[in-house]
Protein backbone atom coordinates (compact mmCIF):
# COMPACT_ATOMS: atom_id res chain seq x y z
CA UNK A 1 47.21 -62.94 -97.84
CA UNK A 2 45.76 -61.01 -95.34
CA UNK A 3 44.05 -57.39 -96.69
CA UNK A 4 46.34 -54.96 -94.30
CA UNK A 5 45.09 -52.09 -95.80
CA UNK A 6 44.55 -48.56 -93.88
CA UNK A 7 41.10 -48.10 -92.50
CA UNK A 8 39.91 -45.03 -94.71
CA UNK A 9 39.84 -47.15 -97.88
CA UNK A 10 37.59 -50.29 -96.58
CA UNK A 11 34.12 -48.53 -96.92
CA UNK A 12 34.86 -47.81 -100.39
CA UNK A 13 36.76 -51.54 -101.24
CA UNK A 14 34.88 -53.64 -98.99
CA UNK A 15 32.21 -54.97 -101.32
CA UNK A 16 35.02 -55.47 -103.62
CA UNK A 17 36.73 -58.11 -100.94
CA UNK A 18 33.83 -59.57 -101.06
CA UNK A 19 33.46 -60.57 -104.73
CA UNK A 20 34.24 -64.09 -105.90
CA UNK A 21 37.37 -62.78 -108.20
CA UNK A 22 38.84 -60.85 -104.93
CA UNK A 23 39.07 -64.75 -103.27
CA UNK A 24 40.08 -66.33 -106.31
CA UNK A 25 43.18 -63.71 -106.04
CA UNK A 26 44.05 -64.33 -102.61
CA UNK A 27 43.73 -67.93 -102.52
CA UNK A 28 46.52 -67.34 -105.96
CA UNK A 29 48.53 -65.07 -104.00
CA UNK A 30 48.85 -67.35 -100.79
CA UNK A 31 49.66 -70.00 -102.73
CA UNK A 32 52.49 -68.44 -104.82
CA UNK A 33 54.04 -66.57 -101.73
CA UNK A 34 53.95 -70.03 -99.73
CA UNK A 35 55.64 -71.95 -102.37
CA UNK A 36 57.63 -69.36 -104.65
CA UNK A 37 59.52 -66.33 -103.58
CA UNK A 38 57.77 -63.18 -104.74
CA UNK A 39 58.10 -59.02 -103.98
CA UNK A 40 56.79 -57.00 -102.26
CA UNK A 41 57.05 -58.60 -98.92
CA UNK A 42 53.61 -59.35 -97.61
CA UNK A 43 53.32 -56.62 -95.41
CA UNK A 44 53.94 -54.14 -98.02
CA UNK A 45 51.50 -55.58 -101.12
CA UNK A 46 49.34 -52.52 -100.02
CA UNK A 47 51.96 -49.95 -98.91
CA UNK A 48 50.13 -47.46 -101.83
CA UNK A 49 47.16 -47.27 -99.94
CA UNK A 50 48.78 -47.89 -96.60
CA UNK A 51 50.99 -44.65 -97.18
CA UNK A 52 48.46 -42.49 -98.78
CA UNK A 53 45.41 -42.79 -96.92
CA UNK A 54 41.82 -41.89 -99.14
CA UNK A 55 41.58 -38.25 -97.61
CA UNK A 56 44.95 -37.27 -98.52
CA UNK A 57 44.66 -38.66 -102.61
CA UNK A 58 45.32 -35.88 -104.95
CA UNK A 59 47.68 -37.51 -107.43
CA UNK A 60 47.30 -40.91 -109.13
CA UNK A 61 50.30 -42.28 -110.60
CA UNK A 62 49.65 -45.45 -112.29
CA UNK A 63 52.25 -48.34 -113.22
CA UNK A 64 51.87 -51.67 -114.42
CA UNK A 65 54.23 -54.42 -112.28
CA UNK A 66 56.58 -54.48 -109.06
CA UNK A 67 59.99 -54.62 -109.81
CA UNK A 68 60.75 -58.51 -109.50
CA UNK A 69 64.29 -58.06 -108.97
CA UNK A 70 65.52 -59.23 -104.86
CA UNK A 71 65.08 -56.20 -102.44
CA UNK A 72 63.75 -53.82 -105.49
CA UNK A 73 59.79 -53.24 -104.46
CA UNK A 74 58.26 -51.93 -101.66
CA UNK A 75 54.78 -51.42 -102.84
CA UNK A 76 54.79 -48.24 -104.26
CA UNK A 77 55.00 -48.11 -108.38
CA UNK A 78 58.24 -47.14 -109.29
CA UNK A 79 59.82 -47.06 -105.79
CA UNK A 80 63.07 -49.09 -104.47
CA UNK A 81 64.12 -49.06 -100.90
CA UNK A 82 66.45 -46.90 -99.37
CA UNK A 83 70.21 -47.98 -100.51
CA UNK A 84 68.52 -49.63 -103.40
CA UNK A 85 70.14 -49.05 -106.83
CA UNK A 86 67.47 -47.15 -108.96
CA UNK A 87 65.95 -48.89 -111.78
CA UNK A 88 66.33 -47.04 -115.33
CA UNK A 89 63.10 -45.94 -115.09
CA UNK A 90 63.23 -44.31 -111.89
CA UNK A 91 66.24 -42.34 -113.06
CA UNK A 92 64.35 -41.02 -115.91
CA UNK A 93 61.57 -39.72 -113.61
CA UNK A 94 64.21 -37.70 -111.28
CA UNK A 95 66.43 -36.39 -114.08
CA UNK A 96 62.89 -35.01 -115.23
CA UNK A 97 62.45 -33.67 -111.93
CA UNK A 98 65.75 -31.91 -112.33
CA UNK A 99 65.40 -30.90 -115.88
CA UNK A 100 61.67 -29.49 -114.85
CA UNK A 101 61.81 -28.30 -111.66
CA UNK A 102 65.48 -28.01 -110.74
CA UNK A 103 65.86 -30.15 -107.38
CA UNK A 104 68.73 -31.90 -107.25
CA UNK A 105 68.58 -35.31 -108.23
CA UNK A 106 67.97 -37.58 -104.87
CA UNK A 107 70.22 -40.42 -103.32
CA UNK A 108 67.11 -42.25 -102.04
CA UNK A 109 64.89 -43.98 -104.61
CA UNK A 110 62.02 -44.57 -102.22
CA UNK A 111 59.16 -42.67 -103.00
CA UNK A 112 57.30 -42.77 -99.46
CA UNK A 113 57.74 -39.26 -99.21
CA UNK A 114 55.55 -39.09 -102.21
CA UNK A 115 53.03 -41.06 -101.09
CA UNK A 116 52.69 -39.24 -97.27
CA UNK A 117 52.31 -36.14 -99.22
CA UNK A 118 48.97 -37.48 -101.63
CA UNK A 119 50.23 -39.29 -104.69
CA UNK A 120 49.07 -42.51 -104.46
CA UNK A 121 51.21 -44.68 -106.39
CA UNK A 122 49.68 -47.41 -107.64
CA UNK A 123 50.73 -50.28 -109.84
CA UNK A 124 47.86 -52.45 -111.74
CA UNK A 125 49.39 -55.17 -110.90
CA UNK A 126 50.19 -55.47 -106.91
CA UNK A 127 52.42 -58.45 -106.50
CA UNK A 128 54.90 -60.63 -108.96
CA UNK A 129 57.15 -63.89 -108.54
CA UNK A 130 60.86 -63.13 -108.33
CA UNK A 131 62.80 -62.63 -111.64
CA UNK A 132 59.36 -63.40 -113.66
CA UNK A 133 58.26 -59.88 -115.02
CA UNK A 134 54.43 -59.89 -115.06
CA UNK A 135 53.73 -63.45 -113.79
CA UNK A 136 51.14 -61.86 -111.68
CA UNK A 137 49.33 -60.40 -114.52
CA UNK A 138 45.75 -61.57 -115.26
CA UNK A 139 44.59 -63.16 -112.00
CA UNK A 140 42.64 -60.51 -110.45
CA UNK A 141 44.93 -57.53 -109.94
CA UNK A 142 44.18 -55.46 -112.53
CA UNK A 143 40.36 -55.87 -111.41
CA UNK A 144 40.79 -54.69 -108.17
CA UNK A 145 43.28 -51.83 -109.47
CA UNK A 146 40.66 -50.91 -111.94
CA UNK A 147 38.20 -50.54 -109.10
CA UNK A 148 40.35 -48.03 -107.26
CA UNK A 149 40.73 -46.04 -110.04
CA UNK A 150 37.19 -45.81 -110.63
CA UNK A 151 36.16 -45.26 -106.65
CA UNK A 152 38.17 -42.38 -106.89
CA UNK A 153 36.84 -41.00 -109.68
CA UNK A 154 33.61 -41.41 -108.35
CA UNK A 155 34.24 -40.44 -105.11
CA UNK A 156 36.67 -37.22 -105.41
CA UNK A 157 37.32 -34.31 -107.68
CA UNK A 158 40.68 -32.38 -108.90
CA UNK A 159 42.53 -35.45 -108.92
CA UNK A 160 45.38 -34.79 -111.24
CA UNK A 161 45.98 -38.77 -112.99
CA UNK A 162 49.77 -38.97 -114.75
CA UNK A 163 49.51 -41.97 -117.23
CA UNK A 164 52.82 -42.94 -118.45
CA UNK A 165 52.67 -45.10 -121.33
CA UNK A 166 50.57 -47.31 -123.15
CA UNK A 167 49.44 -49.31 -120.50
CA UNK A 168 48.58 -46.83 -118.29
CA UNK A 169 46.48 -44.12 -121.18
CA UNK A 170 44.19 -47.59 -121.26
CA UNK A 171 43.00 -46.53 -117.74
CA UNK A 172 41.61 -43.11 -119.36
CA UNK A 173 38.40 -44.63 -120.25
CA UNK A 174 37.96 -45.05 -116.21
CA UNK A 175 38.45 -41.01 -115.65
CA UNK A 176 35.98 -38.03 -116.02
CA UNK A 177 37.40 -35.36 -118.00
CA UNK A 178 35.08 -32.66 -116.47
CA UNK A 179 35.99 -33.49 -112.73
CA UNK A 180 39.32 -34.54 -112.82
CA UNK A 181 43.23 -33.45 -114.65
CA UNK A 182 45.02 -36.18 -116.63
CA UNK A 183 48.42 -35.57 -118.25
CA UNK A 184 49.86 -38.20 -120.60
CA UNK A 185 53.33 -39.03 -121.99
CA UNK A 186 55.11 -41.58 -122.87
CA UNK A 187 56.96 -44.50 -120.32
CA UNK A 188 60.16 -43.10 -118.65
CA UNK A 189 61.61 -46.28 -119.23
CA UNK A 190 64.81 -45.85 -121.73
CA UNK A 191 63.08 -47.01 -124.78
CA UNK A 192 60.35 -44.64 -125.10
CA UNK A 193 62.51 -41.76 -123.24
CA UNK A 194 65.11 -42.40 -125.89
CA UNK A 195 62.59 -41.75 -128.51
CA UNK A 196 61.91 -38.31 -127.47
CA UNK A 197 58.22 -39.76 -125.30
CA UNK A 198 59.41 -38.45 -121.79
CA UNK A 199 61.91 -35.57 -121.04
CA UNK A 200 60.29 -32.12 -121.80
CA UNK A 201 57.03 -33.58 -120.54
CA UNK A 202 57.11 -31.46 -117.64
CA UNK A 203 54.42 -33.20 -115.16
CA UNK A 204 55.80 -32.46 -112.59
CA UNK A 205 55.55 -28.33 -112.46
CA UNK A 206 52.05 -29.39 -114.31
CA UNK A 207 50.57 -31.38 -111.69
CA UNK A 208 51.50 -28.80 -109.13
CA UNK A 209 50.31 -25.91 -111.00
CA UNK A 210 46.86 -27.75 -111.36
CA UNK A 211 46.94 -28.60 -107.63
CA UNK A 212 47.28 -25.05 -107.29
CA UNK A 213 44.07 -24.15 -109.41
CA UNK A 214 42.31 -25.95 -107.16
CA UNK A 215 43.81 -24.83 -103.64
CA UNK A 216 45.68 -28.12 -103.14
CA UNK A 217 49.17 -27.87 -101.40
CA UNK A 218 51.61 -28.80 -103.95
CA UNK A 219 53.77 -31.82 -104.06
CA UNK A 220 56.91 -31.52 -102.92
CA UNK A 221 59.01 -34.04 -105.78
């Protein structure tokens, strides 16, 4: 696995590549890509950062595993490819959308447009073998993931953080109330939605009327 990641995050992760664990998790990831099919393709294991270069951050969205179905991940959380049929959780996010914001709901469940515009879109986990939900989990990923989250803390201010879920409110403790916006909800995935944990949470008009406080261009969902 070769670290294809845009130039403008390497000062800030390049002491990180250099850390024991960091090898440890490549030499893993080689090996399971050489001898096991796994998602995203290669090229795309850091399409997040790759699409949303360290300058243009203003949103953190923060999910937990690729999809691990064939053709399904392309390295963003919660993102499918174009003519890809959208996971249930994805549908939840958009009929959100439309419920919040009133854009129609889209054809295209690939999220790039997202990303170009500042929401980096980042799962803890970056890779996973094919039809083996979180078989990645626990070698290294969420480390590194961990690291990002706290770089950016660090490094910027009026980021506006969206933790969905259990997992992702554990990543809280990593965040500065005083510099930076976090909404929390529950998972849009049909379990918690069902339960009355996602619509209504309106994040979407939140995130862009606290972009706004702070003279960010809003997002365009």
């Amino acid at each position: 696995m070769n670290v294809d990641i845009h130039d403008s995050w390497k000062p800030f992760l390049q002491d990180e590549f250099k850390k024991p664990y960091f090898k440890d998790l490549v030499n893993f990831v080689k090996n399971e890509y050489a001898n096991n099919e796994c998602f995203p393709p290669g090229k795309q294991i850091f399409n997040a950062f790759n699409h949303c270069p360290f300058e243009k951050v203003k949103v953190v969205i923060i999910g937990q595993d690729p999809y691990h179905g064939f053709g399904q991940a392309n390295g963003l959380c919660f993102s499918v490819n174009d003519g890809i049929s959208h996971p249930p959780s994805l549908i939840n996010i958009f009929k959100e959308i439309e419920q919040d914001l009133g854009i129609p709901y889209p054809k295209s469940g690939n999220l790039m447009r997202w990303a170009e515009q500042g929401v980096l879109l980042l799962n803890a986990t970056l890779t996973v073998r094919a039809n083996q939900a979180g078989s990645h989990q626990n070698k290294g990923w969420e480390t590194f993931t961990d690291a990002v989250i706290k770089i950016i803390n660090e490094k910027k201010e009026g980021m506006v953080f969206l933790l969905w879920g259990g997992y992702a409110k554990q990543k809280v403790k990593h965040i500065n109330y005083n510099k930076h916006k976090i909404l929390m909800s529950g998972h849009p995935s049909p379990l918690s939605a069902n339960r009355g944990y996602w619509f209504g949470n309106k994040h979407f008009s939140k995130t862009n009327f606290l972009l706004e406080q702070v003279f960010q261009i809003p997002i365009q969902w």
